[in-house]
Protein backbone atom coordinates (compact mmCIF):
# COMPACT_ATOMS: atom_id res chain seq x y z
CA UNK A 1 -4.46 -7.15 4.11
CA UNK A 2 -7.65 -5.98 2.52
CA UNK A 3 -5.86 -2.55 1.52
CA UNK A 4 -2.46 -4.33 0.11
CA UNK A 5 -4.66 -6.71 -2.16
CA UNK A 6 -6.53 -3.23 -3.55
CA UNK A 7 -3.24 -1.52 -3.68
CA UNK A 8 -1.78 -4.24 -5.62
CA UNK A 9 -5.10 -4.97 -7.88
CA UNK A 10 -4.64 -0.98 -8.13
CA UNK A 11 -0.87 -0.60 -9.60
CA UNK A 12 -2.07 -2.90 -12.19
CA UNK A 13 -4.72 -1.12 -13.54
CA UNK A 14 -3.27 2.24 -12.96
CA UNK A 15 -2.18 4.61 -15.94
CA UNK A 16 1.37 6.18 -16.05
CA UNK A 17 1.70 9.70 -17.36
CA UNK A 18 5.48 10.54 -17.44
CA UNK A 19 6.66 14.14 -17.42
CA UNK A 20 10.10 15.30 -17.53
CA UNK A 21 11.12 17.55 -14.75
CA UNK A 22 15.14 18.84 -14.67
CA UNK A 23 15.97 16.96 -17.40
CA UNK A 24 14.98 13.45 -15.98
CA UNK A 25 11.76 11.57 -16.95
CA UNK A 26 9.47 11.50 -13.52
CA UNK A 27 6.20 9.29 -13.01
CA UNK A 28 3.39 12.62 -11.99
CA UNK A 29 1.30 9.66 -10.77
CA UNK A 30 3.71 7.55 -8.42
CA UNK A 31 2.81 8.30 -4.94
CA UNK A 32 -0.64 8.56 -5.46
CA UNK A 33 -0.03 5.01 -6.78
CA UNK A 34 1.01 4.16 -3.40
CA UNK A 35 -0.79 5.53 -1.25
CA UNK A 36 -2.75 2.88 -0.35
CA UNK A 37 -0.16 0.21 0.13
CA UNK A 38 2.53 2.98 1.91
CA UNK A 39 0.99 2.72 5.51
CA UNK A 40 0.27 -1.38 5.41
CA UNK A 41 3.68 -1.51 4.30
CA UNK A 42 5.17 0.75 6.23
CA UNK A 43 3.86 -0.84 9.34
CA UNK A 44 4.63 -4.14 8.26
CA UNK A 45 8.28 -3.27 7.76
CA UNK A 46 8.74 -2.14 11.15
CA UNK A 47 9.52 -5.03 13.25
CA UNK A 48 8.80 -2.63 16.46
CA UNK A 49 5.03 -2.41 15.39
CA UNK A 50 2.27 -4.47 16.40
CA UNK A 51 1.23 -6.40 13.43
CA UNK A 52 4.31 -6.17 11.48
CA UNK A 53 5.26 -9.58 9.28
CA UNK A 54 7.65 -10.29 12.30
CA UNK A 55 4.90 -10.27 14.73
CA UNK A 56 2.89 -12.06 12.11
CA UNK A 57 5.68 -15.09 11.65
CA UNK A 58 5.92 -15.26 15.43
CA UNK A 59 2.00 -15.86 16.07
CA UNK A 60 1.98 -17.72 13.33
CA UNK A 61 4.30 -20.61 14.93
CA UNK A 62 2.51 -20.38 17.87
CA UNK A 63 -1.14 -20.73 17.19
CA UNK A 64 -0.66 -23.03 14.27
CA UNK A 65 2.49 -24.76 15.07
CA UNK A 66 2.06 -26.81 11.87
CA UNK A 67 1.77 -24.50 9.16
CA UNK A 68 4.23 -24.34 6.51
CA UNK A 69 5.46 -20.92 6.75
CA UNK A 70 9.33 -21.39 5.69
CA UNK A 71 8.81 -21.03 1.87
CA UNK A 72 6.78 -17.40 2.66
CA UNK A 73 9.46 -16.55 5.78
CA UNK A 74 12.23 -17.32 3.40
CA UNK A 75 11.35 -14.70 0.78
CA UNK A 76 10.60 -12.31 3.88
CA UNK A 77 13.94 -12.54 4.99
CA UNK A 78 15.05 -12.45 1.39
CA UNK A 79 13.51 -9.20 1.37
CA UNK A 80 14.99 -8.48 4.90
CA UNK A 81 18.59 -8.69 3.42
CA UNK A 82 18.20 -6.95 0.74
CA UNK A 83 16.65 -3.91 2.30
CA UNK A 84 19.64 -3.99 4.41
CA UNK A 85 22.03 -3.91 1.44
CA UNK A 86 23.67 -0.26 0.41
CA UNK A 87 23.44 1.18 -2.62
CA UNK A 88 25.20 4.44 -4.08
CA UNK A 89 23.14 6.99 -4.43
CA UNK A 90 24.55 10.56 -5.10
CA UNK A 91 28.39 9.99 -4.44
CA UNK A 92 26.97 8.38 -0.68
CA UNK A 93 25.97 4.88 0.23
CA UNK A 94 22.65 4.16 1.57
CA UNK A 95 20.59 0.91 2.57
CA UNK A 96 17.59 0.31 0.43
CA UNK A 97 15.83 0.04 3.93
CA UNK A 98 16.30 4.03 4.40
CA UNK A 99 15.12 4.53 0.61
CA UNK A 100 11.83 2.28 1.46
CA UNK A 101 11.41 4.24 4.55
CA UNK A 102 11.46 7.78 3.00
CA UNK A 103 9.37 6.28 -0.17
CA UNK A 104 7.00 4.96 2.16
CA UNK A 105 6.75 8.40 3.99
CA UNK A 106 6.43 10.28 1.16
CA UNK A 107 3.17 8.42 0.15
CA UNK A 108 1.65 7.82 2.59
CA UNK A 109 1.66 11.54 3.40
CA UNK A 110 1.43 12.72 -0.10
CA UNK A 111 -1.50 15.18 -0.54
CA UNK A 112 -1.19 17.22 -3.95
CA UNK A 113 -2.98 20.35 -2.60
CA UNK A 114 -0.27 20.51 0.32
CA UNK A 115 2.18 23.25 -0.15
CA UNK A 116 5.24 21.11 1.78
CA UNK A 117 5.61 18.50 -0.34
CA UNK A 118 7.05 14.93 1.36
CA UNK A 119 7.68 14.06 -2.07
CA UNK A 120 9.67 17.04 -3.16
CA UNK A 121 11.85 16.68 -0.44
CA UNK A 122 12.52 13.01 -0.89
CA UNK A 123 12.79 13.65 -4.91
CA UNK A 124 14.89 16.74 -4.22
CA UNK A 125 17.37 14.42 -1.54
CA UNK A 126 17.07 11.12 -3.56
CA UNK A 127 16.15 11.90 -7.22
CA UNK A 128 13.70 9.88 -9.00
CA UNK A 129 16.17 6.58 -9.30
CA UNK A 130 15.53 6.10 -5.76
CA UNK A 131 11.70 7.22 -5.85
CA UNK A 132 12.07 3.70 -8.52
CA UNK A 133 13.53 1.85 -6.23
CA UNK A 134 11.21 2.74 -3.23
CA UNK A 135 8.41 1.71 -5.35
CA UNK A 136 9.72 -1.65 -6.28
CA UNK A 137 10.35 -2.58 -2.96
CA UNK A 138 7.24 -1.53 -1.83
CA UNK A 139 5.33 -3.57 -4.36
CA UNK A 140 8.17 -6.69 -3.22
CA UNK A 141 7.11 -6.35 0.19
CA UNK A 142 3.38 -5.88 -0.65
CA UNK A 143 3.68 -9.53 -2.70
CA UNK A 144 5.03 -10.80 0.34
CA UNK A 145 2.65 -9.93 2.66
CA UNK A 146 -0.17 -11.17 0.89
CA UNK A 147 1.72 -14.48 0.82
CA UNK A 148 1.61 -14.21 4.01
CA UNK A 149 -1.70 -13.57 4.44
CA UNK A 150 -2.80 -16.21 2.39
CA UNK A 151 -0.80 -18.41 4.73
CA UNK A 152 -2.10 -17.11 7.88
CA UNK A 153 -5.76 -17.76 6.29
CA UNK A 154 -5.15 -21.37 5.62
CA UNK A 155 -3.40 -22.31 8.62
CA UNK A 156 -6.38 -20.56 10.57
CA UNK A 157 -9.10 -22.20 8.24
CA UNK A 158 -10.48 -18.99 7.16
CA UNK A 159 -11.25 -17.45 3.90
CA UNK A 160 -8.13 -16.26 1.74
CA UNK A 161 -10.04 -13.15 1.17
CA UNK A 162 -12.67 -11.60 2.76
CA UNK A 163 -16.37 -10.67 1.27
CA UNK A 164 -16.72 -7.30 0.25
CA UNK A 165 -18.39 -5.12 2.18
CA UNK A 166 -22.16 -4.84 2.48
CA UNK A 167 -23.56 -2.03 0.73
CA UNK A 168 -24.75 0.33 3.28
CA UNK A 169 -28.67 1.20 2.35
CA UNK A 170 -29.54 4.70 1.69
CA UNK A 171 -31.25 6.61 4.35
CA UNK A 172 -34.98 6.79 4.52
CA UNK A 173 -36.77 9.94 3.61
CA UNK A 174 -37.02 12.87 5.00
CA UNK A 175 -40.30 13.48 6.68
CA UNK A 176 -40.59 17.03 5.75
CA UNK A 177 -38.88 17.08 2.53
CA UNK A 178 -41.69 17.85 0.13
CA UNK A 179 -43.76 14.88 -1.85
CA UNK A 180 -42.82 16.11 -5.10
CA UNK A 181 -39.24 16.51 -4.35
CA UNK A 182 -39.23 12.57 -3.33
CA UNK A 183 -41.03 11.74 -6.41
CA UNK A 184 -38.71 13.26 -8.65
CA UNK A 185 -35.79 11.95 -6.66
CA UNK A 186 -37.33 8.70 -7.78
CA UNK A 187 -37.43 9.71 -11.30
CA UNK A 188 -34.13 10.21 -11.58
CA UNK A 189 -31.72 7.72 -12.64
CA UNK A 190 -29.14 7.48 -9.94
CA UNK A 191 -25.64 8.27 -10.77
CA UNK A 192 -23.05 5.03 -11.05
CA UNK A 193 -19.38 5.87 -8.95
């Protein structure tokens, strides 16, 4: 859940740069947006998969048979019904389940130096109304599961979030780099990322 709470804290912070492409405004930044939370999301969706929010309510009731999970399992199944809802899209009706699912594909395979596009071909089947939509639910579902999470870390008596990771320490110096070389790398300010 790590990745859907920087996904989320992501979309918040992110910019939007809006381009018009055939005569429609387009986000140039949505998928990359995404990204992060498609395959989380994506596998959370699935009820087939192993730790999908299904799998999740299930152990849930059995390993803390107390917890309070119907406020968070109502919304899921809120969600649930409404991704199985049509809408029209293009003279044809569609479930907003099948729109999620080829959102979700699109990002999380989106790669702008790749020459077949996922997202071309779900802008080109869908148009951007549905690459709206897609998002939406995504970030729905991603609220959801962090509910969720929350939940899961109570009932368990754990932290809600976990520590960020420890910062790995740089490698020791090379033997036979030369001294001067080590002294100026020393020197140097280091660069911030």
């Amino acid at each position: 859940m790590v990745q859907v709470r920087l996904g989320l804290a992501a979309l918040a912070q992110a910019e939007h740069r809006a381009t018009s492409e055939r005569g429609q405004l387009h986000d140039a930044t949505l998928l990359e947006r995404f990204k992060p939370l498609a395959i989380p999301v994506r596998r959370a969706v699935n009820p087939t998969d192993r730790v999908s929010a299904a799998a999740a309510f299930t152990a849930l009731r059995e390993f803390a048979p107390g917890a309070p999970i119907e406020v968070v399992e109502r919304r899921w199944t809120d969600l649930q019904t409404e991704l199985d809802s049509t809408i029209a899209f293009g003279g044809s009706r569609l479930s907003r389940r099948q729109i999620l699912g080829g959102f979700l594909a699109a990002a999380a395979f989106y790669d702008p130096l790749d020459r077949e596009h996922a997202a071309s071909a779900f802008i080109d089947e869908w148009g951007t109304a549905a690459a709206g939509l897609g998002s939406q639910l995504t970030e729905d579902a991603a609220r959801v599961l962090v509910e969720l999470d929350v939940l899961a870390a109570v009932a368990l008596g754990e932290p809600e979030r976990l520590p960020p990771p420890e910062k790995t320490p740089p490698p020791p110096p090379d033997p036979k780099e030369p001294l001067w070389k080590r002294i100026m790398a020393l020197l140097r300010p280091e660069k911030e990322q």
